[in-house]
Protein backbone atom coordinates (compact mmCIF):
# COMPACT_ATOMS: atom_id res chain seq x y z
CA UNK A 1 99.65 0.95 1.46
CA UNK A 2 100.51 0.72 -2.04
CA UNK A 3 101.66 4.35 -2.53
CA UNK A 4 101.21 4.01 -6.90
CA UNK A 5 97.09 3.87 -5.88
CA UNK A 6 96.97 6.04 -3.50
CA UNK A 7 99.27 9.26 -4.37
CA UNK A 8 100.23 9.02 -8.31
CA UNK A 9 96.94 7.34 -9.85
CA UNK A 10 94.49 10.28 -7.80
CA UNK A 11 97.05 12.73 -9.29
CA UNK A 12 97.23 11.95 -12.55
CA UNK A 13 93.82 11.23 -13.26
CA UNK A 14 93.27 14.97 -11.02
CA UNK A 15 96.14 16.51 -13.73
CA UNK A 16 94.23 14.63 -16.91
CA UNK A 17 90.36 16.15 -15.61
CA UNK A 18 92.16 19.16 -15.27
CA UNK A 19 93.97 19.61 -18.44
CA UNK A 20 90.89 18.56 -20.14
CA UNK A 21 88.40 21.21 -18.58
CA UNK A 22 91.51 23.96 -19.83
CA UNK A 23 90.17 22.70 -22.93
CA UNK A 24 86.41 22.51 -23.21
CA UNK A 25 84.64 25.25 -21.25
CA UNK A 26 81.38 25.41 -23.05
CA UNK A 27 78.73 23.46 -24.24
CA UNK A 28 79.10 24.48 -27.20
CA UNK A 29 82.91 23.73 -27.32
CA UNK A 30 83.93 20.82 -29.47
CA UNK A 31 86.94 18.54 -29.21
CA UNK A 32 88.49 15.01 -29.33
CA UNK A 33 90.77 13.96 -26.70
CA UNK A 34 93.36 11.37 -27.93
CA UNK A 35 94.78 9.41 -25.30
CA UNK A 36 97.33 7.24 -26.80
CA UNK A 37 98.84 5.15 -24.05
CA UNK A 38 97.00 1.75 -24.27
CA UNK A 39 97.19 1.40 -20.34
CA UNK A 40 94.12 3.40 -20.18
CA UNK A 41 92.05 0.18 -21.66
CA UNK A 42 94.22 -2.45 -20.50
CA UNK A 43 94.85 -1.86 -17.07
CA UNK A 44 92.39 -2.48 -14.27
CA UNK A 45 92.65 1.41 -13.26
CA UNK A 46 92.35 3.06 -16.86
CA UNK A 47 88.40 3.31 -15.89
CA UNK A 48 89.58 6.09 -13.44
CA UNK A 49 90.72 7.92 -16.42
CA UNK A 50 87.86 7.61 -18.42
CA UNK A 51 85.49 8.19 -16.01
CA UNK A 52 86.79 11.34 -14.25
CA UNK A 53 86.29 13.13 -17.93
CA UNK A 54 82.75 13.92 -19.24
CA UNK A 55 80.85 11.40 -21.36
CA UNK A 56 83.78 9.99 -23.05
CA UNK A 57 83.03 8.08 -25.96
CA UNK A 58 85.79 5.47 -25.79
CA UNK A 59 86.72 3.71 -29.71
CA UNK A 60 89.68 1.92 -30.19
CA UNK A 61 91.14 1.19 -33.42
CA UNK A 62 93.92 1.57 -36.16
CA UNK A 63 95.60 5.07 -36.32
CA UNK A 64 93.23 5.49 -39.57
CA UNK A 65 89.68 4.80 -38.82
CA UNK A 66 90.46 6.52 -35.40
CA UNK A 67 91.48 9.68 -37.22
CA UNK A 68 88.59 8.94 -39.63
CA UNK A 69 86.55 8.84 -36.47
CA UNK A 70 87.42 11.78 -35.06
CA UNK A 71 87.31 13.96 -38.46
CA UNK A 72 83.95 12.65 -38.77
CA UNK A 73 83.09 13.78 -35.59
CA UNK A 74 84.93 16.98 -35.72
CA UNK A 75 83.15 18.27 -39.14
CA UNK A 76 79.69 17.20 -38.80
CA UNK A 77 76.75 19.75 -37.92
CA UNK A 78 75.59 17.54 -34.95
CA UNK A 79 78.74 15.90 -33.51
């Protein structure tokens, strides 16, 4: 078998949902995860990724109008 799909890729996407839920524990928790590694939209198994976390809202941009992006989303009332 191909041992990258079938032991790392389960474990890292298990260490990334993990790390993540350290993070958010309530509803009412707010955050923005920044995952900066491009592989994660370019890559046939960056889905995995994305859809082992909750909701994601996936944008990709320019280092500003993602960080305008996420301040946006960090400071309004209603996220």
């Amino acid at each position: 078998g191909n041992a990258f799909r079938q032991l790392s890729l389960p474990d890292a996407v298990m260490r990334l949902t993990q790390g993540f839920g350290r993070l958010i524990r309530r509803t009412s928790d707010r955050g923005v995860v920044m995952i900066l590694d491009s592989r994660v939209v370019t890559r046939r198994y960056g889905p995995l990724f994305l859809r082992s976390l909750p909701g994601p809202t996936v944008y990709v941009g320019d280092r500003r109008a993602v960080l305008e992006r996420a301040e946006s989303f960090l400071y309004s009332a209603d996220g």
